[in-house]
C-alpha atoms as a PDB file:
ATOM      1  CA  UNK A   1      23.238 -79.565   6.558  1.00  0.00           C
ATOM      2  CA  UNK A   2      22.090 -81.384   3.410  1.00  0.00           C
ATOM      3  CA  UNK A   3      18.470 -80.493   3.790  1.00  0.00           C
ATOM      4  CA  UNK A   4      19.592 -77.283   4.333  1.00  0.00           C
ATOM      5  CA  UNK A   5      21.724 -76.384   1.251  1.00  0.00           C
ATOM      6  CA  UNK A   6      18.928 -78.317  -0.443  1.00  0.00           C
ATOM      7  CA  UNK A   7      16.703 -76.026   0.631  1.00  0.00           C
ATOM      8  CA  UNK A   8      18.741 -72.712   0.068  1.00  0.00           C
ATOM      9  CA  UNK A   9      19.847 -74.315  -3.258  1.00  0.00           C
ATOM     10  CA  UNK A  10      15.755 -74.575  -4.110  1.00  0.00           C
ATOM     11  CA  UNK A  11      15.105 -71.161  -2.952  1.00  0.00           C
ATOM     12  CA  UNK A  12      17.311 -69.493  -4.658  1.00  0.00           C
ATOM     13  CA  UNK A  13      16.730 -71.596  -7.812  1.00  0.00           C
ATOM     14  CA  UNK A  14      12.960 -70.525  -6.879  1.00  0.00           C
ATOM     15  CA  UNK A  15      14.238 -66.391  -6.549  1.00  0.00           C
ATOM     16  CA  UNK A  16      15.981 -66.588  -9.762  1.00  0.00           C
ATOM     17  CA  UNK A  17      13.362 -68.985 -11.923  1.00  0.00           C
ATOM     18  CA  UNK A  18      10.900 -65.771 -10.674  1.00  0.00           C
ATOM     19  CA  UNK A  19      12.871 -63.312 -11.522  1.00  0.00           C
ATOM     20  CA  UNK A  20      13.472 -64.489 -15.222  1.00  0.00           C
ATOM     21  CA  UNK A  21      10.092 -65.249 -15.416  1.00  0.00           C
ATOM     22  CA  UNK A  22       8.830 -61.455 -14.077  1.00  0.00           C
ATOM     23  CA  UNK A  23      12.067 -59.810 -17.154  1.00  0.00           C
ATOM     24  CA  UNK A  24      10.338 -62.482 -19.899  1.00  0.00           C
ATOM     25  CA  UNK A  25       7.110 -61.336 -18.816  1.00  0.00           C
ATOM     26  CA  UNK A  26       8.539 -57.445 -19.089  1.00  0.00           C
ATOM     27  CA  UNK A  27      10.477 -57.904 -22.350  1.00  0.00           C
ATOM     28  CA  UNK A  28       7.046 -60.199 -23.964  1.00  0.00           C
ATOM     29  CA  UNK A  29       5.010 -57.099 -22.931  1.00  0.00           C
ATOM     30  CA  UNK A  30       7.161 -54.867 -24.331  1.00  0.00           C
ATOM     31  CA  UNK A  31       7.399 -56.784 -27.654  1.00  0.00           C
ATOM     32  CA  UNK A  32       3.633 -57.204 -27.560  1.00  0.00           C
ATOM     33  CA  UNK A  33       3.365 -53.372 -27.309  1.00  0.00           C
ATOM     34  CA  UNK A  34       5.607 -52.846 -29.857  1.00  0.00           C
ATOM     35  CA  UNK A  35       3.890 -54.910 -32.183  1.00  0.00           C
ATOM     36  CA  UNK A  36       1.026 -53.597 -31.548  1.00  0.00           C
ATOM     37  CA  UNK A  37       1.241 -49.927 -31.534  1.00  0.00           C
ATOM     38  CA  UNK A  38       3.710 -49.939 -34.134  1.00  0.00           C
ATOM     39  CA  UNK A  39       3.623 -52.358 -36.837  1.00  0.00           C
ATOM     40  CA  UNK A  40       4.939 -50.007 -39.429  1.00  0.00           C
ATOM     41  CA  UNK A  41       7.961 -48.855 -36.934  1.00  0.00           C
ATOM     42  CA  UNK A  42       6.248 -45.436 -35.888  1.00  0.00           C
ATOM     43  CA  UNK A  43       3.696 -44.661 -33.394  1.00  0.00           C
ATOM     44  CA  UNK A  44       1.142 -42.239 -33.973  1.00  0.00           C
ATOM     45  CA  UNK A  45      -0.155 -40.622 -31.192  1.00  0.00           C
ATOM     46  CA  UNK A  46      -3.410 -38.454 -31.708  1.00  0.00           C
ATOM     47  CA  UNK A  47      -2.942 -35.417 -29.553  1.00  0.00           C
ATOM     48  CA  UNK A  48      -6.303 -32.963 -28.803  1.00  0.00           C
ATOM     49  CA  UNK A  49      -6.344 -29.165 -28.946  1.00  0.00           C
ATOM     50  CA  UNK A  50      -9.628 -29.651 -28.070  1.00  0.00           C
ATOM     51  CA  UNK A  51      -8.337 -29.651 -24.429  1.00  0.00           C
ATOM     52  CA  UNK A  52      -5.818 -26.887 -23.455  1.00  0.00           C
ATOM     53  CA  UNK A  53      -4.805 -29.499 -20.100  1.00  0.00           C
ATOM     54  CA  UNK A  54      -3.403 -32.103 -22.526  1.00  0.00           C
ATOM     55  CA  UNK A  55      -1.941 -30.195 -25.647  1.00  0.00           C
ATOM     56  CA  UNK A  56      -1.464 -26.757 -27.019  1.00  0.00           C
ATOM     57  CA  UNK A  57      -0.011 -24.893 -30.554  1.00  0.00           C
ATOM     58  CA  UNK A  58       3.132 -23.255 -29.582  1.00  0.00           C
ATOM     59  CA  UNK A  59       1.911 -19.754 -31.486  1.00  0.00           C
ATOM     60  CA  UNK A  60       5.363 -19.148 -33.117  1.00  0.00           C
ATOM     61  CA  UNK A  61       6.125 -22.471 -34.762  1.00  0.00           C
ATOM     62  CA  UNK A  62       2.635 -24.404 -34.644  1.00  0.00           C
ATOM     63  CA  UNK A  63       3.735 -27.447 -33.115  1.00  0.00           C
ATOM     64  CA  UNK A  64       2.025 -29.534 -30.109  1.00  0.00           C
ATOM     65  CA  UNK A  65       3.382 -29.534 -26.589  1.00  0.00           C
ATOM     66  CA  UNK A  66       1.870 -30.598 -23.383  1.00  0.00           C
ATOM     67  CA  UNK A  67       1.083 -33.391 -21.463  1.00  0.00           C
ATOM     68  CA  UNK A  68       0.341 -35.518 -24.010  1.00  0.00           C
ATOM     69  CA  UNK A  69       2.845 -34.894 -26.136  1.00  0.00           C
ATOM     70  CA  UNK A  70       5.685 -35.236 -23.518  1.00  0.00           C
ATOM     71  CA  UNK A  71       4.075 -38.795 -22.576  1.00  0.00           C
ATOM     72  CA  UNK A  72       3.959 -40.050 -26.678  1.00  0.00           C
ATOM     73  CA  UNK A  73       7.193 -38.848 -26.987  1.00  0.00           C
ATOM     74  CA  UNK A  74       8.668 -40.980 -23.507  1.00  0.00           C
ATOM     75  CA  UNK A  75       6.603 -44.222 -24.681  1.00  0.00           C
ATOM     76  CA  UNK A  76       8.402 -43.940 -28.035  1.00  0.00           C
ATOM     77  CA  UNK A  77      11.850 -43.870 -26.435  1.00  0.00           C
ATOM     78  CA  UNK A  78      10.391 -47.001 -24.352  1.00  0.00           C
ATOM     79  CA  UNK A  79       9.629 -48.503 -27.933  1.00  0.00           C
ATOM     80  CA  UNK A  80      12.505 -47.532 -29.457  1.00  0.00           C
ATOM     81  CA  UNK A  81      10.510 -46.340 -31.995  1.00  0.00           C
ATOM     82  CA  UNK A  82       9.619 -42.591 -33.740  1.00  0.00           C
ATOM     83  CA  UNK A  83       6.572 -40.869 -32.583  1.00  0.00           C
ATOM     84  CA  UNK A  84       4.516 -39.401 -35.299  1.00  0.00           C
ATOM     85  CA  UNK A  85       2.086 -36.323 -33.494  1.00  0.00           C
ATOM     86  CA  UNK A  86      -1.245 -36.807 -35.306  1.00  0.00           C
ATOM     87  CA  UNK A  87      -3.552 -33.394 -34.210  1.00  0.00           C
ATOM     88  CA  UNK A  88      -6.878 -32.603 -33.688  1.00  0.00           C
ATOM     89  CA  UNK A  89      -9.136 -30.118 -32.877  1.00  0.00           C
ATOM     90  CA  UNK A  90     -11.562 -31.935 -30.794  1.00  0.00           C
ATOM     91  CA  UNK A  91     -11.719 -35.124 -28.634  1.00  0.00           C
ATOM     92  CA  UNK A  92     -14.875 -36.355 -31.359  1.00  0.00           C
ATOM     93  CA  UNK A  93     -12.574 -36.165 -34.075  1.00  0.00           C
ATOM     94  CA  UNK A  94     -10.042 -37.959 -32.018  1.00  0.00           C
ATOM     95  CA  UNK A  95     -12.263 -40.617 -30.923  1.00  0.00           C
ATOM     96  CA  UNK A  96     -13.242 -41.714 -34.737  1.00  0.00           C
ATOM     97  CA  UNK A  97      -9.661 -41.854 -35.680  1.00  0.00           C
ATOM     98  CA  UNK A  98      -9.527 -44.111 -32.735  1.00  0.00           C
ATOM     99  CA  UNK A  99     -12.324 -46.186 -33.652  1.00  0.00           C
ATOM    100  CA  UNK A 100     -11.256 -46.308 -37.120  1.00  0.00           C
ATOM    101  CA  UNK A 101      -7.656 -47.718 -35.748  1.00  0.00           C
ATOM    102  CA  UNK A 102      -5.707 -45.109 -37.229  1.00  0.00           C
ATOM    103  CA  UNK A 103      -3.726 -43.962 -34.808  1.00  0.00           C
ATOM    104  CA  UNK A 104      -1.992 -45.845 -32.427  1.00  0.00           C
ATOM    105  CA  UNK A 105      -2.902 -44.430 -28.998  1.00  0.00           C
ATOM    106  CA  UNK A 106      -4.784 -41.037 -28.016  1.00  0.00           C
ATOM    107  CA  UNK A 107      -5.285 -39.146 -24.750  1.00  0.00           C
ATOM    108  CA  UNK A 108      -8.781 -39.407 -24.066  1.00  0.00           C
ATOM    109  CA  UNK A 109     -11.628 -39.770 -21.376  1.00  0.00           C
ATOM    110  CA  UNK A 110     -12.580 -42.444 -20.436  1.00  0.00           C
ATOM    111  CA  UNK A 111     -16.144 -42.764 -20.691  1.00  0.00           C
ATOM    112  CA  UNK A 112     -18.303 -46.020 -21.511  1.00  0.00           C
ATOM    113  CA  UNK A 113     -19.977 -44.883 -24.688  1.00  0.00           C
ATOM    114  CA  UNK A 114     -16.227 -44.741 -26.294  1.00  0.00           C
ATOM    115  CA  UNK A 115     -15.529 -47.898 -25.093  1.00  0.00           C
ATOM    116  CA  UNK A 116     -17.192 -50.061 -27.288  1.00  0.00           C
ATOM    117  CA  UNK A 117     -14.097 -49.010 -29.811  1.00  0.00           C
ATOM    118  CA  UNK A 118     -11.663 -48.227 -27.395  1.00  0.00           C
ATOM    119  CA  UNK A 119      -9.133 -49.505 -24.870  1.00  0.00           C
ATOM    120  CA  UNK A 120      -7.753 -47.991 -21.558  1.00  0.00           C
ATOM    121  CA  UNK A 121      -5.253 -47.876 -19.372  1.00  0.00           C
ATOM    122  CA  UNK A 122      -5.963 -46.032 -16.163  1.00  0.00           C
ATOM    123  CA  UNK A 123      -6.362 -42.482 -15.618  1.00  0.00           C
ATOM    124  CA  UNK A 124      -3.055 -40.711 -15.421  1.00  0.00           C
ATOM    125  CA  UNK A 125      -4.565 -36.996 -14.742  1.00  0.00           C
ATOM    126  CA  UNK A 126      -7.839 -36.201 -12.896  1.00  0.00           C
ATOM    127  CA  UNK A 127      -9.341 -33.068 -14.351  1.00  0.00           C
ATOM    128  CA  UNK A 128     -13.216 -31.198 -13.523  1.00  0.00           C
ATOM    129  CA  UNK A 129     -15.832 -29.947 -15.734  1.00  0.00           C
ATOM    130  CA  UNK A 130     -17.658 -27.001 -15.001  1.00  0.00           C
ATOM    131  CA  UNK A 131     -20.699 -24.422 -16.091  1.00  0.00           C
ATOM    132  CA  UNK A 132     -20.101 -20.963 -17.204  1.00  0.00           C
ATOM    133  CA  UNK A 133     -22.931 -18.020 -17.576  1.00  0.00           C
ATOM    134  CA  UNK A 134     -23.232 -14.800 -17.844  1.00  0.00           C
ATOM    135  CA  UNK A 135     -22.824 -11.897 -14.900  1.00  0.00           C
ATOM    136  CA  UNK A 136     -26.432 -11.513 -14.698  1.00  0.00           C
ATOM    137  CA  UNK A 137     -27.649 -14.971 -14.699  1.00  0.00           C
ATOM    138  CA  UNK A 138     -30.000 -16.451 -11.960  1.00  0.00           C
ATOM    139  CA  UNK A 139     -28.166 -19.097 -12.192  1.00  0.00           C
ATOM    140  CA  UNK A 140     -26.289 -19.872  -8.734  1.00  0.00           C
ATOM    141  CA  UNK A 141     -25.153 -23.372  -8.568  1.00  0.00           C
ATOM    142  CA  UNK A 142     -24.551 -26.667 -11.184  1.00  0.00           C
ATOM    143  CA  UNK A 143     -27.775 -28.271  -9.580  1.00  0.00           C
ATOM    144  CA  UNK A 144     -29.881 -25.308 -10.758  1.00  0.00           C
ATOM    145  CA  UNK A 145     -28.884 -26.034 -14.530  1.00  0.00           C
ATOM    146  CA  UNK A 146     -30.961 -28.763 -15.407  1.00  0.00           C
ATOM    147  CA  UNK A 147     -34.396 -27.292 -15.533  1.00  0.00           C
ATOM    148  CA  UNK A 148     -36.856 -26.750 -18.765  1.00  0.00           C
ATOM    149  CA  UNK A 149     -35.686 -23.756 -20.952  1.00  0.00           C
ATOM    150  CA  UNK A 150     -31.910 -23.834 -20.020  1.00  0.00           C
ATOM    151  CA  UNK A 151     -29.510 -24.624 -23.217  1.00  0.00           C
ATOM    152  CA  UNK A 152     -26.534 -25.588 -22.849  1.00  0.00           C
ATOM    153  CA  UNK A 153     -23.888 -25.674 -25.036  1.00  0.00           C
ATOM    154  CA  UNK A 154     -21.029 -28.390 -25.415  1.00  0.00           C
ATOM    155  CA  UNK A 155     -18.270 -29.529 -27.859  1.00  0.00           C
ATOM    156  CA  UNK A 156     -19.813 -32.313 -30.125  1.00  0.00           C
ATOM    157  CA  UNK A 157     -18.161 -35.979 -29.013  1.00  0.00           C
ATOM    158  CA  UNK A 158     -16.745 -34.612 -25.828  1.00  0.00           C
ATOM    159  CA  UNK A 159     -16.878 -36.386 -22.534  1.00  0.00           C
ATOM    160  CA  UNK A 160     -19.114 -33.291 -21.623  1.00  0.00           C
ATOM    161  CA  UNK A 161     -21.124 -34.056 -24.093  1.00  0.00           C
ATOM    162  CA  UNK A 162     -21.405 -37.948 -23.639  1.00  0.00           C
ATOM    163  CA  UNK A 163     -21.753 -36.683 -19.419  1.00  0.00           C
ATOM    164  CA  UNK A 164     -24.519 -34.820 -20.424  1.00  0.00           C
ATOM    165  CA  UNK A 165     -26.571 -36.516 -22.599  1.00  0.00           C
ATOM    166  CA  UNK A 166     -27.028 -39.289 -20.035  1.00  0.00           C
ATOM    167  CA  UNK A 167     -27.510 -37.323 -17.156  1.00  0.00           C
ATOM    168  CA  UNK A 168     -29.261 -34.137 -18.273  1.00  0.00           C
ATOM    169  CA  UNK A 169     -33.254 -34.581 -18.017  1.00  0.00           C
ATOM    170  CA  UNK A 170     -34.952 -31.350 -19.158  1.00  0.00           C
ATOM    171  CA  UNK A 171     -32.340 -29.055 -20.380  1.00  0.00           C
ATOM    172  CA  UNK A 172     -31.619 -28.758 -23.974  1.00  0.00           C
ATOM    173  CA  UNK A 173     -28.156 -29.281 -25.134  1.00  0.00           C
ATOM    174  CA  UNK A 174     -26.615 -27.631 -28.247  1.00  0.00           C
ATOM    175  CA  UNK A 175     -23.641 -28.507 -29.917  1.00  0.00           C
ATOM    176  CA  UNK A 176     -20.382 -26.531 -30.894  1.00  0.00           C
ATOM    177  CA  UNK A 177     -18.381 -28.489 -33.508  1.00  0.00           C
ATOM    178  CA  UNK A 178     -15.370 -28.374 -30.932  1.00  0.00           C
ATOM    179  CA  UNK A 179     -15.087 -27.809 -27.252  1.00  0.00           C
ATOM    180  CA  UNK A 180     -12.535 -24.302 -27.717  1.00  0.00           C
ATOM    181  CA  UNK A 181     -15.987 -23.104 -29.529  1.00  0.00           C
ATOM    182  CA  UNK A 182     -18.187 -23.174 -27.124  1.00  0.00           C
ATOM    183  CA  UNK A 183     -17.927 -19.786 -25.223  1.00  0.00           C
ATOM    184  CA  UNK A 184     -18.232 -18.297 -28.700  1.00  0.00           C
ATOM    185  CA  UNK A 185     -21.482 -20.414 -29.749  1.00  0.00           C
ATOM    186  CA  UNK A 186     -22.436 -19.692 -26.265  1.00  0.00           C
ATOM    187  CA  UNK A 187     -22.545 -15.965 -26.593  1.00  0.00           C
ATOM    188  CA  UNK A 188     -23.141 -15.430 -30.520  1.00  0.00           C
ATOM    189  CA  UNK A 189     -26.434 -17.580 -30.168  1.00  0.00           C
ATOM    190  CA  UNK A 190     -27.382 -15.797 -26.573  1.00  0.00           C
ATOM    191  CA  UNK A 191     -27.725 -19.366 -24.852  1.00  0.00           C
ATOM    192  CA  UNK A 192     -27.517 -19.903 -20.877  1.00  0.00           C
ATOM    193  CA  UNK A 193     -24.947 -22.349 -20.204  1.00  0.00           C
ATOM    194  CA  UNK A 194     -21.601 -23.177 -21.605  1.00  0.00           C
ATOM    195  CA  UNK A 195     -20.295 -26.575 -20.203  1.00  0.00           C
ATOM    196  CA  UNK A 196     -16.634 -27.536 -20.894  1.00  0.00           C
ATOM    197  CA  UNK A 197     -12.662 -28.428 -18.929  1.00  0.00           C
ATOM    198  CA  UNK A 198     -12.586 -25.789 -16.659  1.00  0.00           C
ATOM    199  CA  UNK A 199      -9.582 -24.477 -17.242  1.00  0.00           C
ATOM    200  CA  UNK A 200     -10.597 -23.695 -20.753  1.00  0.00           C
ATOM    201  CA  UNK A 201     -13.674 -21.937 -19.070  1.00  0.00           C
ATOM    202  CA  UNK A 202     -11.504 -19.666 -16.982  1.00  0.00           C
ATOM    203  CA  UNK A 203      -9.530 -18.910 -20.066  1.00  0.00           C
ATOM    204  CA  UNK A 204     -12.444 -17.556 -22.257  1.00  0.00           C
ATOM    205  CA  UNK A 205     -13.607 -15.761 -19.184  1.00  0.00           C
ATOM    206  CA  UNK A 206     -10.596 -13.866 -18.769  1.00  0.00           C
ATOM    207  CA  UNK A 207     -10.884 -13.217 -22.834  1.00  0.00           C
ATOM    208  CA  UNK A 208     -14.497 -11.586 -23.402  1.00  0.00           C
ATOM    209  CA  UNK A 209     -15.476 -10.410 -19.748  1.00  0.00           C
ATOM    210  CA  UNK A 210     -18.934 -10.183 -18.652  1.00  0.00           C
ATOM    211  CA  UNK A 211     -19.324 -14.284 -17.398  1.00  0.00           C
ATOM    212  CA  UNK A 212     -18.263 -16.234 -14.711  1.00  0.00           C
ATOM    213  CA  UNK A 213     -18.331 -19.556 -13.426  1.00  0.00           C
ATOM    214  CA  UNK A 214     -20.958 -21.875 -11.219  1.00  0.00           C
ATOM    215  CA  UNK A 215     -18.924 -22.618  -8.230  1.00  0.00           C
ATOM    216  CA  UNK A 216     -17.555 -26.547  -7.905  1.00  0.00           C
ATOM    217  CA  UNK A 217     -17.845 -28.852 -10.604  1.00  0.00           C
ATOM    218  CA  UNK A 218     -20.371 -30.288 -12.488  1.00  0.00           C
ATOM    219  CA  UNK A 219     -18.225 -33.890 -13.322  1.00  0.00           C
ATOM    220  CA  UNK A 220     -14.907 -34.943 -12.510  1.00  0.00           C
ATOM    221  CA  UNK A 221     -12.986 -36.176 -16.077  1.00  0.00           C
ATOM    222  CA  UNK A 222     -10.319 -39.481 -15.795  1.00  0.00           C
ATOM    223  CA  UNK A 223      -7.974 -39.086 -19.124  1.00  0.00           C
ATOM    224  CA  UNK A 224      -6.396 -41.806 -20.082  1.00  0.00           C
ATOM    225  CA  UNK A 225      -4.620 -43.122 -22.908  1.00  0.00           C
ATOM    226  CA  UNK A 226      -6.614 -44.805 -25.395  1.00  0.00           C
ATOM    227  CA  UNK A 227      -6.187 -47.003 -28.259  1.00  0.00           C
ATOM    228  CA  UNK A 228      -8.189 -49.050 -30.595  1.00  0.00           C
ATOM    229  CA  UNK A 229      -9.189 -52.336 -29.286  1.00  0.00           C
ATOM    230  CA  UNK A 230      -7.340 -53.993 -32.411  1.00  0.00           C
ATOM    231  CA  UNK A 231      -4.410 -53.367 -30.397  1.00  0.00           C
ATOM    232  CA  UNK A 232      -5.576 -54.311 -27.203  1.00  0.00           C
ATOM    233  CA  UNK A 233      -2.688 -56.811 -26.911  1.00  0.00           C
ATOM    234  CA  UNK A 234      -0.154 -53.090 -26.000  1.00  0.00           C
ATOM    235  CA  UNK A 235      -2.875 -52.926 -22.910  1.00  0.00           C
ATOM    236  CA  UNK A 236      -0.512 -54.241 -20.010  1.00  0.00           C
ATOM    237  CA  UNK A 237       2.420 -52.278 -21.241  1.00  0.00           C
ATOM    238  CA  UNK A 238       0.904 -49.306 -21.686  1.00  0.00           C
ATOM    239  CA  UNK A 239      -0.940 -49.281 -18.097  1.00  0.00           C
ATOM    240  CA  UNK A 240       2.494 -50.153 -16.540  1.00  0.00           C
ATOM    241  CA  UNK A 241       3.908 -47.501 -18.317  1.00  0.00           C
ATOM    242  CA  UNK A 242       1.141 -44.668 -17.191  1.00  0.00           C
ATOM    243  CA  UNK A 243       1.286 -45.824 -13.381  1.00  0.00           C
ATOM    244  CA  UNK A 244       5.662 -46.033 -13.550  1.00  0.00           C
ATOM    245  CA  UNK A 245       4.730 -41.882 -15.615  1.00  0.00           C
ATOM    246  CA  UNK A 246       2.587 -41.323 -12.575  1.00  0.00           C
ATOM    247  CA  UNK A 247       4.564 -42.893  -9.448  1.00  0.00           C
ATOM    248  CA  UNK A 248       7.977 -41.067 -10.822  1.00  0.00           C
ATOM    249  CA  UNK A 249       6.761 -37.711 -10.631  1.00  0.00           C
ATOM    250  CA  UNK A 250       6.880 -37.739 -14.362  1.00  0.00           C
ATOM    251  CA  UNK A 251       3.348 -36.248 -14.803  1.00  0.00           C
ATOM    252  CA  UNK A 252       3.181 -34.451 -12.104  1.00  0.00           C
ATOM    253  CA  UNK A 253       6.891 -32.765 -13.543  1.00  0.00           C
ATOM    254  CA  UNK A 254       5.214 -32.259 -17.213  1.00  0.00           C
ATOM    255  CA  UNK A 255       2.162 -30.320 -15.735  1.00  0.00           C
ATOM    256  CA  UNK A 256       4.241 -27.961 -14.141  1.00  0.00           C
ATOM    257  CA  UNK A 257       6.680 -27.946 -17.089  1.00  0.00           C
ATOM    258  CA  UNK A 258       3.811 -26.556 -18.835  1.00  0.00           C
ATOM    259  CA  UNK A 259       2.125 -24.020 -16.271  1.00  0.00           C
ATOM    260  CA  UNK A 260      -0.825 -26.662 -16.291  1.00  0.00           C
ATOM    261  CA  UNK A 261      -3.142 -25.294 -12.924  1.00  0.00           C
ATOM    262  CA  UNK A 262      -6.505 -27.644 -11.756  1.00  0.00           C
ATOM    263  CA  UNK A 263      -5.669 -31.171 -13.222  1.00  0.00           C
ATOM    264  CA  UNK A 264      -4.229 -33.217 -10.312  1.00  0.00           C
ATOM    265  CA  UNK A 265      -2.087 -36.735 -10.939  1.00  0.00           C
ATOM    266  CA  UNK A 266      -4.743 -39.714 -10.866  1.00  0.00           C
ATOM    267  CA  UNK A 267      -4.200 -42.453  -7.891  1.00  0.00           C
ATOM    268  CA  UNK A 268      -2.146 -45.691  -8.747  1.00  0.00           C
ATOM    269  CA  UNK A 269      -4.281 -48.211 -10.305  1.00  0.00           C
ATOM    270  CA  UNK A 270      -3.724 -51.671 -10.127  1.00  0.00           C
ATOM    271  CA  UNK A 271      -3.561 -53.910 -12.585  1.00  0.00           C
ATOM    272  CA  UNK A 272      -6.223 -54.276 -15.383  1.00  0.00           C
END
């Protein structure tokens, strides 16, 4: 009987010891994060127009919404902190206020060139890349792109445009100083190819007629959120925070909030 309550008595001293350890090891995270992503008492989260999936203008009062803004603003409220939306037209401009550490955490692609400067948590929305030419094009499918003569055109600093420069072997590639460009560069400078987020693609279809896409994909695109490896020490908070944002419907919820069609919720991740 002894042994017994002994042994219920060390069990349960066991459960409980675990289960203060596990709410330190939440509330030191948290206070890491905090720290971290916002020494002065704000964060500042970099959100892209560059990328009509994560953020938009609203065209009446000019401020962001999407995605990314809906996530800044929850991890804030985690923080119990303001959020301070820093915008950008591009995901290259992004990326160097990144690497400069002046922003506290971005929505970004991962992508191994970037991280040299930059930290990530998992993916939190899977989105695809794709090819756009014009009606009359020979061009029939992505794997006819690459060939000698073919230029394609890409938003400077993208993930296209890091994609591409590794993997593209006789094409040329020209740059458009940001990825919402591109269709335009593409058909002021009479080039073959315009590479970019699909859904952008589709858009600028729609919007000056005469092009259409390459069926498929060309690369499949993991966003995360990013931040500057001088505040790497917010890294397990914030990747417990994207996969609780992605297991509680919460992304899934702000896509459709935000009539958001092709990008589909990443997998859960485990831990970094």
């Amino acid at each position: 009987m002894l042994a017994a309550s002994c042994a219920a008595a060390t069990t349960l001293m066991l459960t409980g010891g675990c289960a203060h350890m596990s709410t330190l090891s939440s509330h030191d995270a948290m206070a890491a994060a905090k720290r971290a992503l916002a020494p002065s008492g704000t964060l500042r989260a970099a959100i892209n127009f560059g990328n009509p999936i994560l953020a938009n203008k609203d065209a009446k009062t000019g401020l962001p919404f999407g995605v990314s803004v809906d996530l800044s603003r929850e991890l804030g409220k985690r923080l119990g902190v303001p959020v301070e939306l820093v915008t950008f037209t591009s995901a290259g401009k992004v990326v160097d206020a990144v690497s400069a550490n002046e922003v506290s955490i971005a929505f970004v692609a991962i992508d191994p060139v970037r991280a040299a400067t930059t930290a990530y948590t998992a993916p939190y929305v899977v989105i695809e890349g794709a090819y756009l030419v014009r009606e009359n094009s020979p061009l029939r499918s992505n794997d006819q792109v690459d060939r000698t003569g073919t230029r394609i055109v890409v938003g400077a600093g993208s993930a296209y445009d890091l994609y591409l420069t590794r993997e593209i072997k006789n094409a040329t590639l020209v740059k458009a100083s940001t990825s919402p460009l591109v269709t335009d560069v593409f058909l002021e400078k009479n080039l073959e190819v315009a590479a970019g987020v699909k859904q952008q693609l589709e858009a600028d279809a729609k919007r000056v007629g005469g092009v259409r896409l390459l069926p498929g994909r060309f690369m499949v695109i993991n966003q995360a959120i990013g931040l500057p490896k001088a505040r790497s020490e917010a890294v397990p908070f914030l990747h417990a925070f994207v996969e609780e944002m992605k297991a509680s419907g919460f992304v899934a919820a702000a896509l459709a909030r935000h009539g958001i069609q092709g990008a589909v919720v990443a997998s859960q991740a485990n831990a970094p």
